[in-house]
Protein backbone atom coordinates (compact mmCIF):
# COMPACT_ATOMS: atom_id res chain seq x y z
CA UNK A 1 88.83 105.15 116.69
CA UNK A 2 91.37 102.54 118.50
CA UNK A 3 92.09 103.04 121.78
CA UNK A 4 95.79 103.50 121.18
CA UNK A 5 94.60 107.48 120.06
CA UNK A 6 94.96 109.06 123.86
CA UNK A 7 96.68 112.21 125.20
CA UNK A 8 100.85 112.06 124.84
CA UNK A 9 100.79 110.38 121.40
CA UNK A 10 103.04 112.48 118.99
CA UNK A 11 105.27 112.48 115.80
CA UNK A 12 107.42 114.72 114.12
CA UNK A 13 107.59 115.38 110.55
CA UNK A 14 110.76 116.94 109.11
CA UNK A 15 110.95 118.69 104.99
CA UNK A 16 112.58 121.61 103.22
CA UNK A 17 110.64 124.79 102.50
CA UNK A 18 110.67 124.68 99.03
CA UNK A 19 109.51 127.45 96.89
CA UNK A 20 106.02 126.69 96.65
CA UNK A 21 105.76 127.22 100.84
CA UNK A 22 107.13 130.68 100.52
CA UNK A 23 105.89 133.95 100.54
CA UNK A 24 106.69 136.53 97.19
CA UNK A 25 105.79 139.74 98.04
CA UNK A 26 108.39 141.16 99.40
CA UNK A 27 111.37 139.82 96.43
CA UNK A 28 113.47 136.66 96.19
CA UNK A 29 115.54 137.73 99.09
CA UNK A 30 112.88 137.62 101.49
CA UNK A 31 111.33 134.59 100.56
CA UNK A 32 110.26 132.77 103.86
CA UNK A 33 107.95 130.39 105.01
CA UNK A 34 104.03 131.96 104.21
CA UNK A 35 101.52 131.14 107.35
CA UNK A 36 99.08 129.80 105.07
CA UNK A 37 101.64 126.83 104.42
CA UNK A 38 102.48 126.46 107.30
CA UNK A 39 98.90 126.02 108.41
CA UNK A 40 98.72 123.57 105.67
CA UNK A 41 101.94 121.40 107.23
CA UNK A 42 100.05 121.03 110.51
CA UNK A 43 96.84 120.26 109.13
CA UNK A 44 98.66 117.48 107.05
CA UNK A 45 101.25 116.49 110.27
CA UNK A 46 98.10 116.22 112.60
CA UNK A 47 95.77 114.31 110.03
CA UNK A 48 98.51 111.84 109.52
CA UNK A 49 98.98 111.23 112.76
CA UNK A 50 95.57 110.68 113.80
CA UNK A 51 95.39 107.79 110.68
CA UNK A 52 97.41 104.86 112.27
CA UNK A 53 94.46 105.62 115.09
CA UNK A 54 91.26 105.59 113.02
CA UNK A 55 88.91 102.74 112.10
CA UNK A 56 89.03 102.26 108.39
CA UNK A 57 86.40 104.53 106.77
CA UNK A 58 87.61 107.27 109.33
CA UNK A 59 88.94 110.50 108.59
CA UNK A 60 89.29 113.87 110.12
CA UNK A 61 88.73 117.54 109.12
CA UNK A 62 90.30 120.04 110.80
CA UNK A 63 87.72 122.49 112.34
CA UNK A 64 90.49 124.95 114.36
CA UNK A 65 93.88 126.13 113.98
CA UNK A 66 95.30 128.88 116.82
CA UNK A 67 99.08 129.46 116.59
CA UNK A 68 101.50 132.05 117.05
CA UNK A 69 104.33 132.17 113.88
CA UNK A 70 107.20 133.24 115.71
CA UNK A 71 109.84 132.98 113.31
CA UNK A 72 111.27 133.54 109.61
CA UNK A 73 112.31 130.31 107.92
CA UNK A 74 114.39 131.12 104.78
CA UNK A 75 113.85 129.33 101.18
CA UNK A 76 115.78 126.02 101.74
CA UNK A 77 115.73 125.24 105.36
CA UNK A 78 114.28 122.34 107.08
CA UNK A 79 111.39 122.74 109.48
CA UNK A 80 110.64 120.06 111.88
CA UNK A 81 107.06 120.17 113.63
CA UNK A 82 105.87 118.39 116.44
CA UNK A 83 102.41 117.24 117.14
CA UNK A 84 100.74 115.80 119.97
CA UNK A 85 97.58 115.32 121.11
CA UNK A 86 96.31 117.06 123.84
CA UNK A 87 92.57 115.86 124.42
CA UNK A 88 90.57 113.40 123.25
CA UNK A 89 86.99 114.18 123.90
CA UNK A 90 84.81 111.69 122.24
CA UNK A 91 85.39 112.20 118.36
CA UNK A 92 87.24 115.48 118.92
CA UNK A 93 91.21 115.93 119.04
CA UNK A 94 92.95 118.79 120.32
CA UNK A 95 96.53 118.50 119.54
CA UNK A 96 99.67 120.90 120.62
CA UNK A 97 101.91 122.02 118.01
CA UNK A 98 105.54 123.60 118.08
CA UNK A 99 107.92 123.80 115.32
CA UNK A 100 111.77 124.91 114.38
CA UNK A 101 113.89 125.55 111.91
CA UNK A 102 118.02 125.10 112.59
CA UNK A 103 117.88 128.37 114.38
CA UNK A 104 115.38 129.01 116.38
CA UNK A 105 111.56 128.17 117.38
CA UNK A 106 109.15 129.32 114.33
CA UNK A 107 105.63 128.58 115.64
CA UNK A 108 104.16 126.92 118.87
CA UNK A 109 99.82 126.56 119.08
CA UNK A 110 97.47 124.45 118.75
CA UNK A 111 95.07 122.19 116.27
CA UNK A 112 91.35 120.60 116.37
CA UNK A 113 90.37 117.90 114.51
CA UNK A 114 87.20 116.16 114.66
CA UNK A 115 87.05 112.28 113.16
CA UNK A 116 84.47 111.62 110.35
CA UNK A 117 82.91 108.75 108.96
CA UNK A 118 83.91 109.09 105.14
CA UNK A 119 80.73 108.08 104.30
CA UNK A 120 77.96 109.79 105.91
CA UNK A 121 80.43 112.53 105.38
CA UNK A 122 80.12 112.54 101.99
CA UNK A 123 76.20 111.86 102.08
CA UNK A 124 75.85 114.75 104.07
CA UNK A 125 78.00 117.08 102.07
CA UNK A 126 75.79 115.66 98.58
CA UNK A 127 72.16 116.79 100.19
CA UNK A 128 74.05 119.98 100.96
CA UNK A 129 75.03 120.50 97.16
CA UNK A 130 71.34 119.50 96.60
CA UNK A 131 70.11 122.10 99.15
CA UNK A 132 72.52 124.65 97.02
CA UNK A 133 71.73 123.86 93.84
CA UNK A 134 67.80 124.35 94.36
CA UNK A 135 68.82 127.11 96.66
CA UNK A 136 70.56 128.59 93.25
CA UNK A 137 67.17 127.96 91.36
């Protein structure tokens, strides 16, 4: 990690909830942002973030999401979220999170991420499908 990844560092991301973000369940009329995608948006807005920090062959995976999804965004509104990291404590990230549509606030939480070297990552994660697979039989 570069020492330019420290507490106060943010970014915003802006984008339209398209269809694909939205919820079906209750008919077209109520189509609004789903949680899950929203999730998914500050996974992605926190990951990227932490990338013009990292070493190359760094990563992160996200190991805890806690947020409160305060309000409805419709089909076709833009959503702005805000990240910023909270903590840095050794290869672990907390970030704070708050987001809004043109109305009002729609979720406010927060995000851990934990930075990974890609490649022991993925050795560890191939003797772990070896460990399954024998597991299997």
């Amino acid at each position: 990690m570069k020492t330019t990844l420290q507490p106060g560092v943010a970014s915003s991301v802006s984008f339209e909830v398209d269809r694909e973000r939205t919820i079906d369940f209750m008919g077209e009329a109520a189509r609004v942002y789903a949680t899950p995608m929203l999730v998914r948006d500050i996974e992605v807005a926190c990951r990227n973030l932490l990338l013009k920090h990292l070493d190359p062959g760094e990563d992160s995976v996200g190991t805890r999401v806690e947020i409160d999804h305060v309000g409805a965004t419709l089909l076709g509104m833009s959503v702005e979220l805000t990240v910023r990291v909270a903590a840095v404590d050794g290869r672990a990230v907390q970030f704070e999170v708050e987001g809004r549509d043109a109305v009002e606030p729609i979720v406010r939480g927060r995000h851990a991420r934990f930075v990974v070297d890609v490649a022991k990552t993925a050795q560890r994660l191939a003797a772990k499908a070896q460990k399954a697979k024998t597991l299997a039989g």
